[in-house]
N, C-alpha and C. Protein backbone atom coordinates (compact mmCIF):
# COMPACT_ATOMS: atom_id res chain seq x y z
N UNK A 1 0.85 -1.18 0.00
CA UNK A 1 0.00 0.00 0.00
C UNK A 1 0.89 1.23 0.00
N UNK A 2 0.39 2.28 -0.42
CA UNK A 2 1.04 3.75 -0.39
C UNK A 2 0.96 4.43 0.90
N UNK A 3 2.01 5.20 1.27
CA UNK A 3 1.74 5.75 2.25
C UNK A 3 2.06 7.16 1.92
N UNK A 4 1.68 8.21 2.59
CA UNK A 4 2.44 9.96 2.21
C UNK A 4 2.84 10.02 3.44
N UNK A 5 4.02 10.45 3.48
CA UNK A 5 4.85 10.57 4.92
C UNK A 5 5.40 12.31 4.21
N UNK A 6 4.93 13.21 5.28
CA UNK A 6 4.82 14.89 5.32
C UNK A 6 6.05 14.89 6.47
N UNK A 7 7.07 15.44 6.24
CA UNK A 7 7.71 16.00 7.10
C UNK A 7 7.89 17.90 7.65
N UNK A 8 8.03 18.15 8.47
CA UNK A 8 7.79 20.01 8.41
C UNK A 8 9.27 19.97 9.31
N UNK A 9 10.18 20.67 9.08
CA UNK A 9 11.06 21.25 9.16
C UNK A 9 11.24 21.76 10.58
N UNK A 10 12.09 21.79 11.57
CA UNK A 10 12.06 22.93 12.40
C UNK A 10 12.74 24.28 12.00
N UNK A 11 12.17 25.05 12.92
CA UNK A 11 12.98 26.53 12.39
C UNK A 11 14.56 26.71 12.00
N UNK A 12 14.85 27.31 10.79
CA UNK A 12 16.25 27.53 10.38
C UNK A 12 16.61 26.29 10.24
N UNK A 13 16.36 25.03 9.17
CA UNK A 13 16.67 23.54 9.50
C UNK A 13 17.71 23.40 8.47
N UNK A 14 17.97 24.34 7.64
CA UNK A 14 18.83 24.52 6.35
C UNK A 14 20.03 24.31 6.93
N UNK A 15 20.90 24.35 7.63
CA UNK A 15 22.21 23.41 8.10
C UNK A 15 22.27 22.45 8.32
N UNK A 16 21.41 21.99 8.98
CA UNK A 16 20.72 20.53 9.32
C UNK A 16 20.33 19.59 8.39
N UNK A 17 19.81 20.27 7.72
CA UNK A 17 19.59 19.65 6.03
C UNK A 17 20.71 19.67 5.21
N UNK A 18 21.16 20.62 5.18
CA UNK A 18 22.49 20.20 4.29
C UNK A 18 23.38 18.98 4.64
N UNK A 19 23.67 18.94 5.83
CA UNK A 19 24.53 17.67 6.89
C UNK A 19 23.77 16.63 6.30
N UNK A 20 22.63 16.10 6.47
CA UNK A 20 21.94 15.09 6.23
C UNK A 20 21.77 14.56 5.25
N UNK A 21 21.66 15.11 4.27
CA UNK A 21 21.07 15.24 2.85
C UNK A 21 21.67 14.05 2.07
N UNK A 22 23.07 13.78 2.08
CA UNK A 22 23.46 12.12 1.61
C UNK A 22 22.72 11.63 2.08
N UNK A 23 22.50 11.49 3.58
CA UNK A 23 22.59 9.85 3.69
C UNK A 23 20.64 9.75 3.51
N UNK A 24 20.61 10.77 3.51
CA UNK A 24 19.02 11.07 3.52
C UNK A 24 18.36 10.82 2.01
N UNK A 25 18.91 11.22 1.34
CA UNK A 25 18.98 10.87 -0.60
C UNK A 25 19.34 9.47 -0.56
N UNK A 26 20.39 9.42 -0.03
CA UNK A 26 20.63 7.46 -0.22
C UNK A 26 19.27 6.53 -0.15
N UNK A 27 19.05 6.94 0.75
CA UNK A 27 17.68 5.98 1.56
C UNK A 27 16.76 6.04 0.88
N UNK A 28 16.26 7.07 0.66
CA UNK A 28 15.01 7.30 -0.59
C UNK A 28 15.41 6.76 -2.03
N UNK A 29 16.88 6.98 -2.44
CA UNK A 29 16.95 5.91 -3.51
C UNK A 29 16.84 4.50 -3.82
N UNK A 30 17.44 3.88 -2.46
CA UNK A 30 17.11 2.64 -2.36
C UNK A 30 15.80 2.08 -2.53
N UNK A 31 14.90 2.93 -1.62
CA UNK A 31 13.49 3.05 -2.08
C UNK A 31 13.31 2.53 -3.57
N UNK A 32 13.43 3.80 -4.33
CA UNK A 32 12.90 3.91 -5.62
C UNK A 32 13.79 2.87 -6.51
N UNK A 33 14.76 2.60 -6.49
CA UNK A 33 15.65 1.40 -7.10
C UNK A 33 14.60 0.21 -6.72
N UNK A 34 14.27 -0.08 -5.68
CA UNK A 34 13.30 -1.19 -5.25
C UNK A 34 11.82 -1.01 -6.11
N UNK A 35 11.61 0.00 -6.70
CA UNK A 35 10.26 0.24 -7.34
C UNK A 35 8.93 1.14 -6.44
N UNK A 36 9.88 1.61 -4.87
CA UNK A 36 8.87 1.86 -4.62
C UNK A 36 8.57 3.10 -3.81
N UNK A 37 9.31 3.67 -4.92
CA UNK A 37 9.04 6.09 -4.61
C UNK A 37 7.87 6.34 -5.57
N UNK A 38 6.56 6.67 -5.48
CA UNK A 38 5.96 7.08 -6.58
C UNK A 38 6.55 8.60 -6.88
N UNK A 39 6.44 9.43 -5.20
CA UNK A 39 7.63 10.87 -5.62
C UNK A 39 8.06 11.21 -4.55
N UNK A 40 8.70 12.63 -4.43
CA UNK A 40 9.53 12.77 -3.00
C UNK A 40 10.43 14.02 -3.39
N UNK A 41 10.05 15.00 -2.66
CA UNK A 41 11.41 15.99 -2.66
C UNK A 41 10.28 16.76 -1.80
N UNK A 42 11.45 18.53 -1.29
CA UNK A 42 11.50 19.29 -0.21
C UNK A 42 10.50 20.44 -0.55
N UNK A 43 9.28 20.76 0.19
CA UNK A 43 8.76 22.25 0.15
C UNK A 43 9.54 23.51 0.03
N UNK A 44 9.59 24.30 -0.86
CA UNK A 44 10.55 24.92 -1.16
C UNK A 44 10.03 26.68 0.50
N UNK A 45 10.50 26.70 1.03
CA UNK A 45 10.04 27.95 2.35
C UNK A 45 9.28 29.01 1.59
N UNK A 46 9.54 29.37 0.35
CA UNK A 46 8.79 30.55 -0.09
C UNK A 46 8.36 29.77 -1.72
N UNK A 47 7.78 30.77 -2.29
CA UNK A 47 7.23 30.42 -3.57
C UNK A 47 8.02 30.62 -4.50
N UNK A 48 8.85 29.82 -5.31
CA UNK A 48 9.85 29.40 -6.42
C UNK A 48 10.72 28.44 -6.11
N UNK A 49 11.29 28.43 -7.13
CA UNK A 49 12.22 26.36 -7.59
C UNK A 49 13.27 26.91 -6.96
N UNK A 50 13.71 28.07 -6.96
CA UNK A 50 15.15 28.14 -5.87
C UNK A 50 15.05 29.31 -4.92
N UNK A 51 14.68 28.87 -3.44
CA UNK A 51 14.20 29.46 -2.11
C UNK A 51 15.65 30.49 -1.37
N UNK A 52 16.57 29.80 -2.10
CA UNK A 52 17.64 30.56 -2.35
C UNK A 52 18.46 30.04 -0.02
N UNK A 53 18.34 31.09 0.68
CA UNK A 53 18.75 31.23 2.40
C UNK A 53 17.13 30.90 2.86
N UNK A 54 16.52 31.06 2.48
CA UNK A 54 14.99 30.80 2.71
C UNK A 54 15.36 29.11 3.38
N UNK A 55 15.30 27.97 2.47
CA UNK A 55 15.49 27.33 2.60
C UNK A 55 14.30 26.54 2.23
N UNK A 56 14.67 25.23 2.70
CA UNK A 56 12.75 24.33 2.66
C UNK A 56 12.22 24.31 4.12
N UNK A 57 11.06 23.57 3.95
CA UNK A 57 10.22 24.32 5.19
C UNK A 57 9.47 22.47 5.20
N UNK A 58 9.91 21.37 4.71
CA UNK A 58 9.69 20.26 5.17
C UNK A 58 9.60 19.20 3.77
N UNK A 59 9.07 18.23 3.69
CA UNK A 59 9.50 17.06 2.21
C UNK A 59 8.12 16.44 2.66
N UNK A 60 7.75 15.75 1.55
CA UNK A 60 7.46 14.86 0.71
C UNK A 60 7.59 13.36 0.60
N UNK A 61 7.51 12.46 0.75
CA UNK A 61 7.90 11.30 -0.03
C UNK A 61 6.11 10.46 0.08
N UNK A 62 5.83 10.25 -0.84
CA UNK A 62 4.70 8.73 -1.59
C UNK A 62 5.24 7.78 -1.49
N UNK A 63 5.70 6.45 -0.63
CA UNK A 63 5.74 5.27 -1.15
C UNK A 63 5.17 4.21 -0.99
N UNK A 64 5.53 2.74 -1.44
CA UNK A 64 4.63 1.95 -1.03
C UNK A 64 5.89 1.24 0.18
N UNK A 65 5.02 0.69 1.00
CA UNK A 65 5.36 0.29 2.29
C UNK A 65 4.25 -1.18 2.62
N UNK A 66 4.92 -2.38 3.09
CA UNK A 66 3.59 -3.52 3.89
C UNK A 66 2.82 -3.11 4.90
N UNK A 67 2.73 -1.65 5.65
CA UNK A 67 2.16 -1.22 6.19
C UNK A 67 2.28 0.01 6.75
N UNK A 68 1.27 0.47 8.20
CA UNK A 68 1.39 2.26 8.33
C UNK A 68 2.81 1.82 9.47
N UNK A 69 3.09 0.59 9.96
CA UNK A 69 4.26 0.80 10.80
C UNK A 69 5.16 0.60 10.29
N UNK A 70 5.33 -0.34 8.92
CA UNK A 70 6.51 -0.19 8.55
C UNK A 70 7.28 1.12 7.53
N UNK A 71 6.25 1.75 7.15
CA UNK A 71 6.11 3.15 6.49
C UNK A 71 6.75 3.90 8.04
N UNK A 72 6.26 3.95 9.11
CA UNK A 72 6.52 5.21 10.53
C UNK A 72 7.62 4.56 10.86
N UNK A 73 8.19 3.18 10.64
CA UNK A 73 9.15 2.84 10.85
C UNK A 73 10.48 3.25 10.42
N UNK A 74 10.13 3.41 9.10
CA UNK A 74 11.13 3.44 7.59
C UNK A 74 11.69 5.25 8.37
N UNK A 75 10.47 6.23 8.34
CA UNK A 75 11.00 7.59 8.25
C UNK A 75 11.38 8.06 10.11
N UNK A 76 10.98 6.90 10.71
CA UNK A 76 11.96 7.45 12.10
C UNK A 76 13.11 7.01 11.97
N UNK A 77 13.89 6.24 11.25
CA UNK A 77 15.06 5.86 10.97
C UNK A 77 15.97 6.86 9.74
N UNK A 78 15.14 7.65 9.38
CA UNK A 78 15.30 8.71 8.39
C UNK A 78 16.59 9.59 8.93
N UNK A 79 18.03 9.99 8.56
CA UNK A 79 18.54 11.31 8.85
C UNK A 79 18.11 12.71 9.24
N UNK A 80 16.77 12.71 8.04
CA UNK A 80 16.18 14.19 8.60
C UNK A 80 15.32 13.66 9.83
N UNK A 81 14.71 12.77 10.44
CA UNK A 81 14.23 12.95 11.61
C UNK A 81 15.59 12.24 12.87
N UNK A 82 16.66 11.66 12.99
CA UNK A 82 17.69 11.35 13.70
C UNK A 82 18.59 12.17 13.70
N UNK A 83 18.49 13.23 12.91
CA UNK A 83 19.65 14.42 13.24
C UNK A 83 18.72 15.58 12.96
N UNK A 84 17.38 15.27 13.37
CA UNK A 84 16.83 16.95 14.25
C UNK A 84 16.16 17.72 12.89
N UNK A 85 15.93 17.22 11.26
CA UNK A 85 15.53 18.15 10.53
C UNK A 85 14.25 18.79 10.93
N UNK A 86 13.40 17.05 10.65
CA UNK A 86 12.21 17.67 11.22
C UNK A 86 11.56 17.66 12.46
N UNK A 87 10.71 18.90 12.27
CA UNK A 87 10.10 18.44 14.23
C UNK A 87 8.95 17.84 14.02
N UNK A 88 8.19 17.80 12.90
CA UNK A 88 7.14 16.62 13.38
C UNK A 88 6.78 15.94 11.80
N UNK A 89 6.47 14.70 11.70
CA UNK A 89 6.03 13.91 10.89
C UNK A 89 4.87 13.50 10.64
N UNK A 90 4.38 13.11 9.55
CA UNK A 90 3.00 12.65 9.58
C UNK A 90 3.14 11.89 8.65
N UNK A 91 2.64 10.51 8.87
CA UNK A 91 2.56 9.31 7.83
C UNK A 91 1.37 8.53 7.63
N UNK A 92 0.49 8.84 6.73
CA UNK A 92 -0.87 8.29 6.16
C UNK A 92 -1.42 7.28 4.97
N UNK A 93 -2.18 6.74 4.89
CA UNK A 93 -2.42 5.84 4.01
C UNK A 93 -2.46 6.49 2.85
N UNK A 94 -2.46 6.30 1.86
CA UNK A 94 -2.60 7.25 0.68
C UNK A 94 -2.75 6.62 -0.80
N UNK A 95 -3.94 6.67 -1.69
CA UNK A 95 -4.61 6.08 -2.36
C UNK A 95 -4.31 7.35 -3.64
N UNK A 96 -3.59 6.26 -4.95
CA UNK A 96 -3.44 7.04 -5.81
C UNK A 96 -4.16 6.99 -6.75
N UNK A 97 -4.88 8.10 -7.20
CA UNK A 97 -6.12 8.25 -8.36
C UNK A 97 -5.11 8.86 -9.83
N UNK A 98 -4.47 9.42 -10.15
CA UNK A 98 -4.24 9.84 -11.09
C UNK A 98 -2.39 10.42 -11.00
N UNK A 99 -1.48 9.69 -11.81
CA UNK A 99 -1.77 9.01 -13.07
C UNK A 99 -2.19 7.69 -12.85
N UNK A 100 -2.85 6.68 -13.35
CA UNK A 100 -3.61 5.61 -13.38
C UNK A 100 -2.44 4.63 -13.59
């Protein structure tokens, strides 16, 4: 099943994110090498493709997971939540209608 796992950022997390960001990209590739990122990348803090010192303000990722614990499992083991990116997570079932 799919899950959407929302991460939100704590304040000023753009150092924090930078530090992380390998091993944090690694993991989500493995994912998608396995077949199973439908998508995934960072809220940009303000409105445009490059937020520039702004920074992002939290991510994204769709995947499929055997369940909602092994999905809450997968992203507490995440870099951005073990080295402090984000302060809170949210991981939900998530049913994809379109593209088909």
């Amino acid at each position: 099943m799919l899950y959407a796992i929302v991460g939100e950022d704590v304040p000023h997390s753009q150092s924090k994110r930078v530090a992380a960001r390998p091993a944090h990209l690694a993991r989500i590739q493995a994912l998608a090498d396995a077949g199973r990122v439908v998508l995934a990348g960072p809220f940009p803090a303000i409105d445009g493709p490059d937020p520039g010192p702004a920074g992002m303000s939290g991510s994204l990722i769709v995947g499929e997971f055997e369940s909602l614990e092994a999905a809450q499992a997968w992203i507490d083991a995440d870099p951005y939540v073990t080295e402090g990116v984000f302060a809170r997570v949210t991981v939900r079932p998530f049913k994809q209608v379109v593209p088909v």
